[in-house]
PDB file of N, CA and C in Angstrom:
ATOM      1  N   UNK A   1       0.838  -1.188   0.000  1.00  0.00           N
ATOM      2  CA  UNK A   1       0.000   0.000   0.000  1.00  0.00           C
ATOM      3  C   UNK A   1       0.879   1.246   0.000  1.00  0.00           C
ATOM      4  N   UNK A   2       0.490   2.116  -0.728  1.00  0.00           N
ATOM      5  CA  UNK A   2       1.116   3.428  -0.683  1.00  0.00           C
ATOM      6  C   UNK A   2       0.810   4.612   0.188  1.00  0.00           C
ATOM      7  N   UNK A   3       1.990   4.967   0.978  1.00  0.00           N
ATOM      8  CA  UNK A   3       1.387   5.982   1.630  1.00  0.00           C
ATOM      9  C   UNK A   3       0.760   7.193   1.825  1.00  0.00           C
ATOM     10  N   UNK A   4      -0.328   7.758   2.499  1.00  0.00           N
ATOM     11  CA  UNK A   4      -0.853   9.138   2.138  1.00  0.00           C
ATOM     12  C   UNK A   4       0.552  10.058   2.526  1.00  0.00           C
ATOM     13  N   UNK A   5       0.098  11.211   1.882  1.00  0.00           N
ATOM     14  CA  UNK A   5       0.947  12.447   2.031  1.00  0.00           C
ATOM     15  C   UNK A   5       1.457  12.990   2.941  1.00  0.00           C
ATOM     16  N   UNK A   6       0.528  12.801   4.065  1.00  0.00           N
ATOM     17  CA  UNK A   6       0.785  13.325   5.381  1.00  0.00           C
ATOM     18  C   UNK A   6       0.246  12.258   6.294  1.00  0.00           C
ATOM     19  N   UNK A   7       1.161  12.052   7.316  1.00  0.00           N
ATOM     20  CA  UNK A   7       0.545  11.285   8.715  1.00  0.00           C
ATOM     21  C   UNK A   7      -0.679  11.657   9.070  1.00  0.00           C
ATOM     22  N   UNK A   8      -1.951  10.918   9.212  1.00  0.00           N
ATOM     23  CA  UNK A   8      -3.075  11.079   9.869  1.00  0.00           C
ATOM     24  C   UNK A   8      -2.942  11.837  11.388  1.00  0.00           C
ATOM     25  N   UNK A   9      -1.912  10.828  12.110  1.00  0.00           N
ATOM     26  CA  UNK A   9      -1.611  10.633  13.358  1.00  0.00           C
ATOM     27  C   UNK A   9      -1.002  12.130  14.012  1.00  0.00           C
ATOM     28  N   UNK A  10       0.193  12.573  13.183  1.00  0.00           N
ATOM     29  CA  UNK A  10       0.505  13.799  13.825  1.00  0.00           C
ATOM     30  C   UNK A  10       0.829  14.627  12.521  1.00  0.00           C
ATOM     31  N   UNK A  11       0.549  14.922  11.075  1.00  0.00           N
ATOM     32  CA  UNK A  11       0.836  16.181  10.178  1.00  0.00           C
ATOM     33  C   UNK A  11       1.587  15.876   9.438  1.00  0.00           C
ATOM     34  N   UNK A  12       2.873  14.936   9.780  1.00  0.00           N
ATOM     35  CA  UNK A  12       3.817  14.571   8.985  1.00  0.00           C
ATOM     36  C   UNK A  12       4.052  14.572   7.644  1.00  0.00           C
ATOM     37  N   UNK A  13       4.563  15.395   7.188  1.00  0.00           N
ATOM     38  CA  UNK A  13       4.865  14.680   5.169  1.00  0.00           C
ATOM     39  C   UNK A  13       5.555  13.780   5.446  1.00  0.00           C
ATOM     40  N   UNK A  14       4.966  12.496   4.661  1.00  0.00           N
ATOM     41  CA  UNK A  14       5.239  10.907   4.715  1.00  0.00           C
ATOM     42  C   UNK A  14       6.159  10.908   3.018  1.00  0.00           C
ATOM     43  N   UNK A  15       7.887  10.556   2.945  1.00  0.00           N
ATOM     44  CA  UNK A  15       8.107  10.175   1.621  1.00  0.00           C
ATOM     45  C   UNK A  15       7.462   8.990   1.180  1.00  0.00           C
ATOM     46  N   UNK A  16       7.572   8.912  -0.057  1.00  0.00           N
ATOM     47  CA  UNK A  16       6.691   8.218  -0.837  1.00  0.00           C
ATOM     48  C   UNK A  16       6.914   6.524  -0.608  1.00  0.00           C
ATOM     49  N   UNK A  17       7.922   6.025  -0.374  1.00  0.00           N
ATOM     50  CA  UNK A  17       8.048   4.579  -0.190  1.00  0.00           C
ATOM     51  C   UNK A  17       8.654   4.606   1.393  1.00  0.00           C
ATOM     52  N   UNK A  18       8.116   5.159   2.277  1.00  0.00           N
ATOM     53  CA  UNK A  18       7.988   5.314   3.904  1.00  0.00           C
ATOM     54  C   UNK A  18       7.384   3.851   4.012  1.00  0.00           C
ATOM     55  N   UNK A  19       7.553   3.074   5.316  1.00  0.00           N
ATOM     56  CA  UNK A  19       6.281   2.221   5.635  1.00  0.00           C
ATOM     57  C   UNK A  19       6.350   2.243   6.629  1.00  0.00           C
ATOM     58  N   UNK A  20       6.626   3.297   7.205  1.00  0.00           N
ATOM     59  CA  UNK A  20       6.055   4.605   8.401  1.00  0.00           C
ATOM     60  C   UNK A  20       6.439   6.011   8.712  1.00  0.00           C
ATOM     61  N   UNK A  21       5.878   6.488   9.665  1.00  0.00           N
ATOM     62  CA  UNK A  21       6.115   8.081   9.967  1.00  0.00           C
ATOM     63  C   UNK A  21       7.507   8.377  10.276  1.00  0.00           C
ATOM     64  N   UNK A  22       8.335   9.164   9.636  1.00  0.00           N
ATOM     65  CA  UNK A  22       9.284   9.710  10.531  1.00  0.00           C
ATOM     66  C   UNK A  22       8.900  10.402  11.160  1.00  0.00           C
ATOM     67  N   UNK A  23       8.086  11.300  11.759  1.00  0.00           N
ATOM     68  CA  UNK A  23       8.285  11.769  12.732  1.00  0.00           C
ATOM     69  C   UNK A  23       7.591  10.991  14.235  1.00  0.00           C
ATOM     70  N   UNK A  24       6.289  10.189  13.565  1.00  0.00           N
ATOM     71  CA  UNK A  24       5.817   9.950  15.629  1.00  0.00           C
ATOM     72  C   UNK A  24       6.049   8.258  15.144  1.00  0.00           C
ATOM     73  N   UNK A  25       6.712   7.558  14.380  1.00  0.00           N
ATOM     74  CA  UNK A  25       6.253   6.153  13.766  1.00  0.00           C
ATOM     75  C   UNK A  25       5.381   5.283  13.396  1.00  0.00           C
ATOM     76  N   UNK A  26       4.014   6.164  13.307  1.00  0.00           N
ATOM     77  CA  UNK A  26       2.737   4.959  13.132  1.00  0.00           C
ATOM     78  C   UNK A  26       3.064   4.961  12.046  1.00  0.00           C
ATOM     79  N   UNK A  27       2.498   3.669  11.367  1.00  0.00           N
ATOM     80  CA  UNK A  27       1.909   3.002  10.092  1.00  0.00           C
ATOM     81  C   UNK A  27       1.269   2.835  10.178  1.00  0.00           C
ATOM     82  N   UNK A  28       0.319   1.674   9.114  1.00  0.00           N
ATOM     83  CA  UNK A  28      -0.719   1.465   8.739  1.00  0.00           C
ATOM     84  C   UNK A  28      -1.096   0.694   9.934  1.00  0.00           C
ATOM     85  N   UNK A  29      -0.644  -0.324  10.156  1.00  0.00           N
ATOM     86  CA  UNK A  29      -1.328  -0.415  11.579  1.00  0.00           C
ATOM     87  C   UNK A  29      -1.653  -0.462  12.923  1.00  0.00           C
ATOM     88  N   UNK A  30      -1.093   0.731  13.080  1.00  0.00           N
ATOM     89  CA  UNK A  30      -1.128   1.543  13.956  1.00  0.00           C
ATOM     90  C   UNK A  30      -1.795   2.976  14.208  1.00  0.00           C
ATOM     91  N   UNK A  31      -2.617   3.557  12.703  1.00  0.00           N
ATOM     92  CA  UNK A  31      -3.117   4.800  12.698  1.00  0.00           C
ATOM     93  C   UNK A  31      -2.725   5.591  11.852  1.00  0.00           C
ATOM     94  N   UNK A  32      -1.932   4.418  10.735  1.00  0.00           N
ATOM     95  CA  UNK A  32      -1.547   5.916   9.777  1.00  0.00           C
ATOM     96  C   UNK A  32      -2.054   6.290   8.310  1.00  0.00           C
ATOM     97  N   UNK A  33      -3.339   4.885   8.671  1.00  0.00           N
ATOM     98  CA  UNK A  33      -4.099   5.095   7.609  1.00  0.00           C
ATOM     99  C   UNK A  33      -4.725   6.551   7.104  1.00  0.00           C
ATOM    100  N   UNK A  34      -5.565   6.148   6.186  1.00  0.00           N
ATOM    101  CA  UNK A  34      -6.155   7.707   5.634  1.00  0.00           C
ATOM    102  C   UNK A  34      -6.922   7.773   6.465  1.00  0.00           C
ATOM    103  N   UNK A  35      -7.505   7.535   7.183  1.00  0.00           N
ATOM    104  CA  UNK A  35      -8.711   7.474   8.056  1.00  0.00           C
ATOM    105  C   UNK A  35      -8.087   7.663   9.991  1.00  0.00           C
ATOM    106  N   UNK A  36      -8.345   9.038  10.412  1.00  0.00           N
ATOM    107  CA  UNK A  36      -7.669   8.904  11.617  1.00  0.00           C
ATOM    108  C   UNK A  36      -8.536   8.646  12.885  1.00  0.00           C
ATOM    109  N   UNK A  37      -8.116   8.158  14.268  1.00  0.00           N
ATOM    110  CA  UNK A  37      -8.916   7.945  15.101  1.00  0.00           C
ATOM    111  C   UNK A  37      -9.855   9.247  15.820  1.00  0.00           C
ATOM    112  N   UNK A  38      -8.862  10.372  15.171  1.00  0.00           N
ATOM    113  CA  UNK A  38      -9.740  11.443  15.449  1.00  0.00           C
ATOM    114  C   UNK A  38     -10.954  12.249  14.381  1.00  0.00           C
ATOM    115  N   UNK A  39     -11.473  11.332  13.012  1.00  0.00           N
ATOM    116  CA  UNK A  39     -12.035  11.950  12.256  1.00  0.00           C
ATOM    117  C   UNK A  39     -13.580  10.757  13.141  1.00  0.00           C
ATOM    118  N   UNK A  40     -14.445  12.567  12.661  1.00  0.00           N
ATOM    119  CA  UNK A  40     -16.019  12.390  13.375  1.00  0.00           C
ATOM    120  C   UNK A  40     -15.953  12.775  14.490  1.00  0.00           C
ATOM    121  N   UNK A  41     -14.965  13.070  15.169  1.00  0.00           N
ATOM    122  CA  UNK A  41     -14.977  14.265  16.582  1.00  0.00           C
ATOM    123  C   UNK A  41     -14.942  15.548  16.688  1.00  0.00           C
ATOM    124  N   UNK A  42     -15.339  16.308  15.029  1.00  0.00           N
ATOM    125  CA  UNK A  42     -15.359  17.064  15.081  1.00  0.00           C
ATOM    126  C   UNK A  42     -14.853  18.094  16.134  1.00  0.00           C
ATOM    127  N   UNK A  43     -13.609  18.222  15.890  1.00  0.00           N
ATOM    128  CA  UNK A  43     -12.997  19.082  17.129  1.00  0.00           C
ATOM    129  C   UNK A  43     -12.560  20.000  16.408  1.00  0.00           C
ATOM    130  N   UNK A  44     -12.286  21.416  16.880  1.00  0.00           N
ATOM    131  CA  UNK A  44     -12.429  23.034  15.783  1.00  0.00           C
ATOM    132  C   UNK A  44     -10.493  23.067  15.330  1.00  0.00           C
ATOM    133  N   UNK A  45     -10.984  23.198  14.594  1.00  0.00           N
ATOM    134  CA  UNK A  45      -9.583  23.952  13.641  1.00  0.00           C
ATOM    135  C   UNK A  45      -8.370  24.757  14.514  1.00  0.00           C
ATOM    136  N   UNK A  46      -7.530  24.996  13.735  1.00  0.00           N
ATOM    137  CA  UNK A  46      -6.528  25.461  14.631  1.00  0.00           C
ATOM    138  C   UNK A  46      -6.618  27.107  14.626  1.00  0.00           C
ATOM    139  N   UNK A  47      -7.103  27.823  13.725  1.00  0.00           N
ATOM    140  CA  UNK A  47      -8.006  29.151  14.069  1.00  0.00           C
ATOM    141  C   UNK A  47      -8.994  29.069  15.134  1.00  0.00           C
ATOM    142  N   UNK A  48      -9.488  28.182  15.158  1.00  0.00           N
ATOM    143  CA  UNK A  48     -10.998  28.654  16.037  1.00  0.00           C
ATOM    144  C   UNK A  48     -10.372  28.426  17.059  1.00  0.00           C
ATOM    145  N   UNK A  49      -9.435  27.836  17.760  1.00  0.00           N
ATOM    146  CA  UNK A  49      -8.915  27.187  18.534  1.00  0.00           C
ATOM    147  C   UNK A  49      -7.900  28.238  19.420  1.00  0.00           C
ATOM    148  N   UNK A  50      -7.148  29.137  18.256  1.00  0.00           N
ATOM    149  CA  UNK A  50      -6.189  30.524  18.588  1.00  0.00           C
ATOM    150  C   UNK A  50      -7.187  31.471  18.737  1.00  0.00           C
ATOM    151  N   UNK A  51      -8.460  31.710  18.192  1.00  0.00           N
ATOM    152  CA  UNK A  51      -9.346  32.781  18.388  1.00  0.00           C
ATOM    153  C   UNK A  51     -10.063  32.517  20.057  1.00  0.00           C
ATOM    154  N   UNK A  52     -10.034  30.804  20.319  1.00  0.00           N
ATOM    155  CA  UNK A  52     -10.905  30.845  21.753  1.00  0.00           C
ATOM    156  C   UNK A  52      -9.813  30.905  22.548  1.00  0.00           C
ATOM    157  N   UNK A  53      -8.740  30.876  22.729  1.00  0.00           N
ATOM    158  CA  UNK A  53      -7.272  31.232  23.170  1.00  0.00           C
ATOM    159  C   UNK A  53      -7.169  32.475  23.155  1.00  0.00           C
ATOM    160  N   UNK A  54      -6.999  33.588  22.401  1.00  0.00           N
ATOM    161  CA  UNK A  54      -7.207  34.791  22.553  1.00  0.00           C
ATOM    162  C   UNK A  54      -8.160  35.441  23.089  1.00  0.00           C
ATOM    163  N   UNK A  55      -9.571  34.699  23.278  1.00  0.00           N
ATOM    164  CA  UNK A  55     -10.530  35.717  23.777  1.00  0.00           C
ATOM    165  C   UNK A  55     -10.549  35.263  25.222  1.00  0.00           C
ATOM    166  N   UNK A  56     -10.254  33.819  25.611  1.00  0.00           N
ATOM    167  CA  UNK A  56     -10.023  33.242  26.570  1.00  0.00           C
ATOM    168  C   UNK A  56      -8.943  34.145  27.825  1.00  0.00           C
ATOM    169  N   UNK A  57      -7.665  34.609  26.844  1.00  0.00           N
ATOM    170  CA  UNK A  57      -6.793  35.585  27.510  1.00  0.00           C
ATOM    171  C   UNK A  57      -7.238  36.764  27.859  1.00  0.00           C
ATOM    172  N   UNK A  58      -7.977  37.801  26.799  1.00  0.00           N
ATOM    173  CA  UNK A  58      -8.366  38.582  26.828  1.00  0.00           C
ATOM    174  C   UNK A  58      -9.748  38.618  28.315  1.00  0.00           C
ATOM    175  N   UNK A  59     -10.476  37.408  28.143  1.00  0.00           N
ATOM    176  CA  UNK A  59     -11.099  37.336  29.796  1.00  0.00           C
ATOM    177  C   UNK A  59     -11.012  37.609  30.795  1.00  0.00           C
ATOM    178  N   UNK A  60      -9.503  36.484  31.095  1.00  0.00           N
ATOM    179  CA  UNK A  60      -8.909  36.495  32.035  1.00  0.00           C
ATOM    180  C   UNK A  60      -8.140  37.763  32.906  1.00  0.00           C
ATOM    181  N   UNK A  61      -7.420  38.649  31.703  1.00  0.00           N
ATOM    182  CA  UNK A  61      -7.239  39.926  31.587  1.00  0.00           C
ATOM    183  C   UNK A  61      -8.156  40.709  32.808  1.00  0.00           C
ATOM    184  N   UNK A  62      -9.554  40.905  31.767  1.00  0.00           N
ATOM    185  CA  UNK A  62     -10.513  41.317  32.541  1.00  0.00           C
ATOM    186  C   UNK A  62     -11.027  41.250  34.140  1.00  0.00           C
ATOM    187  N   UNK A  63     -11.031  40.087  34.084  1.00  0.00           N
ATOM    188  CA  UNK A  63     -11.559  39.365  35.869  1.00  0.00           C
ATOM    189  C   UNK A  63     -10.053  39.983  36.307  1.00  0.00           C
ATOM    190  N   UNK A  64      -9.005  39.834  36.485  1.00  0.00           N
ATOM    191  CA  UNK A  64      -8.167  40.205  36.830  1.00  0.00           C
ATOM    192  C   UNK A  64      -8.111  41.793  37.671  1.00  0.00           C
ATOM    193  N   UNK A  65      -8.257  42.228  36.892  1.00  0.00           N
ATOM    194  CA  UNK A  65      -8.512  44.010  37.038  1.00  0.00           C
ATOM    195  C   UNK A  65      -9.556  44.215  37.661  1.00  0.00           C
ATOM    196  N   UNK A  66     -10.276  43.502  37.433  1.00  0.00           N
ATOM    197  CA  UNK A  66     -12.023  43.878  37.984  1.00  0.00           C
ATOM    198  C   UNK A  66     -11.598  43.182  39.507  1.00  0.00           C
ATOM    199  N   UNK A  67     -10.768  42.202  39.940  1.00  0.00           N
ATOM    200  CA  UNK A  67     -10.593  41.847  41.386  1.00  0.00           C
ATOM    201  C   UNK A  67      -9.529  42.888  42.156  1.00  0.00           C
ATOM    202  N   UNK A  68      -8.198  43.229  41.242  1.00  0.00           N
ATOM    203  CA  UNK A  68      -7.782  44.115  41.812  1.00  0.00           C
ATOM    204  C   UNK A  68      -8.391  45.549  42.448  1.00  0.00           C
ATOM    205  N   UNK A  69      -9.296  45.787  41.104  1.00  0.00           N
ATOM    206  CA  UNK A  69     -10.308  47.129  41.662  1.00  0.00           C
ATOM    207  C   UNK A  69     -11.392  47.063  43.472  1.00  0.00           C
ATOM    208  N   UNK A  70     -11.458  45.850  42.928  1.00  0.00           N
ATOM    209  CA  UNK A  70     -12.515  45.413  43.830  1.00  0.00           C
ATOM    210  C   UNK A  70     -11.560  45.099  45.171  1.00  0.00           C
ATOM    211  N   UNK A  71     -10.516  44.523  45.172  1.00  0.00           N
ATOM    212  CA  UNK A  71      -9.202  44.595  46.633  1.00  0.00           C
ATOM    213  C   UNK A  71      -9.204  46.145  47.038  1.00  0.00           C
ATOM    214  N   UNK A  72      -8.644  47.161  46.394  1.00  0.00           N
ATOM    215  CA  UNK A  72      -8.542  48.647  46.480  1.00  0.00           C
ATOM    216  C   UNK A  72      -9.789  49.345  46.809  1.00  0.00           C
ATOM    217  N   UNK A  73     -10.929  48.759  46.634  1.00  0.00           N
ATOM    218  CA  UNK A  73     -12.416  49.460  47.607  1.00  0.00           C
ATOM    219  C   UNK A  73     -12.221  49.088  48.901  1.00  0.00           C
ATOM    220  N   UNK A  74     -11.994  47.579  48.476  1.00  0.00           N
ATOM    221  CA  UNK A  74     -12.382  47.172  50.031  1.00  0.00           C
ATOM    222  C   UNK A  74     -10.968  47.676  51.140  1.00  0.00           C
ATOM    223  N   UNK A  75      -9.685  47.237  50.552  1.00  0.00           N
ATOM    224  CA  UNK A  75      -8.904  48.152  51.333  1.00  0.00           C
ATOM    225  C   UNK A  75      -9.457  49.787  52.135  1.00  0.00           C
ATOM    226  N   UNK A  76      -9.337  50.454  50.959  1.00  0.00           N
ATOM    227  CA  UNK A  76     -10.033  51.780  50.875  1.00  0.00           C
ATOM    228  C   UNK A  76     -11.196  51.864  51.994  1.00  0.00           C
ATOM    229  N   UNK A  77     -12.116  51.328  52.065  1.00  0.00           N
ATOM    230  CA  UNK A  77     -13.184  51.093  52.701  1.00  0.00           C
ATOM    231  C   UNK A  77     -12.976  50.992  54.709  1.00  0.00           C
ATOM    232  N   UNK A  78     -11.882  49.591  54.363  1.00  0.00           N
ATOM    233  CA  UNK A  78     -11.618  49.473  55.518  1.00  0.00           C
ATOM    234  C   UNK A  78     -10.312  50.496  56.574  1.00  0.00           C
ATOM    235  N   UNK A  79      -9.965  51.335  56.167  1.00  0.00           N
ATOM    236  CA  UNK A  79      -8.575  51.909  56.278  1.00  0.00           C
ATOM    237  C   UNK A  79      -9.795  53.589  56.671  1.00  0.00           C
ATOM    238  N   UNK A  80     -11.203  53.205  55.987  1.00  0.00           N
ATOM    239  CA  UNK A  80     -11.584  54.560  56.177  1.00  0.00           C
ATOM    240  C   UNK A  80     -12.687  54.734  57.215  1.00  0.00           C
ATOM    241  N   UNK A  81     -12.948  52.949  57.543  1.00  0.00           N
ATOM    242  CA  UNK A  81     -13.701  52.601  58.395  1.00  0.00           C
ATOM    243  C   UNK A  81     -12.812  52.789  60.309  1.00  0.00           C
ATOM    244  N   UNK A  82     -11.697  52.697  59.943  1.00  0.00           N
ATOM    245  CA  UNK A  82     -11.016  52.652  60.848  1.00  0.00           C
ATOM    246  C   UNK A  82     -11.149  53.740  61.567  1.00  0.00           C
ATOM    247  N   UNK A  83     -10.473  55.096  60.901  1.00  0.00           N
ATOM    248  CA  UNK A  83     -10.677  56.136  60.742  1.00  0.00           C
ATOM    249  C   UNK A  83     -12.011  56.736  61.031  1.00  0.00           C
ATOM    250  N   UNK A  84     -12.849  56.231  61.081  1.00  0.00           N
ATOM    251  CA  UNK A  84     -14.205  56.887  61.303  1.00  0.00           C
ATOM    252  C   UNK A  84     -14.194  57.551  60.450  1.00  0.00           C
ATOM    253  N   UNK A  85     -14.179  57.752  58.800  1.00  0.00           N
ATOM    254  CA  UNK A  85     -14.282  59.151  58.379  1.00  0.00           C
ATOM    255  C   UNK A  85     -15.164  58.680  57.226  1.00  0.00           C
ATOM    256  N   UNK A  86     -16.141  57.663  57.789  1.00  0.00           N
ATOM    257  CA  UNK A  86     -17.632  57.543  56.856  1.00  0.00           C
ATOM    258  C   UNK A  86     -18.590  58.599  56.839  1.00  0.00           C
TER     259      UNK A  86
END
């Protein structure tokens, strides 16, 4: 059998009379058929994947700041509570 172009398994360009991966070693039977154990799991692309990674950061960002703000009231608060100068 001739091999596909690229490893199913991990991306690999497979040369043409390979009868396995250089890079992770599957063959044919082991997963390096055309057919991979991950097709029908629809799992998102490697864009959608850097875009939920970026907005994911960009979140985190957020909550971040919004707790620091929220430490600096309550500091604030209590430092003025002390003080009596409610």
């Amino acid at each position: 059998m001739t091999p596909p172009e690229h490893c199913a398994n991990c991306g690999a360009e497979i040369p043409p009379k390979a009868r396995a991966c250089p890079e992770c070693g599957a063959d044919e039977r082991t997963g390096w058929s055309e057919q991979s154990i991950y097709d029908g799991l629809n799992l998102p692309d490697d864009d959608e994947t850097q875009e939920q990674d970026t907005h994911s950061r960009q979140h985190h960002q957020t909550k971040q700041w919004l707790w620091w703000l929220v430490g600096v009231i309550l500091i604030l608060t209590l430092i003025l509570g002390a003080f009596g100068l409610r």
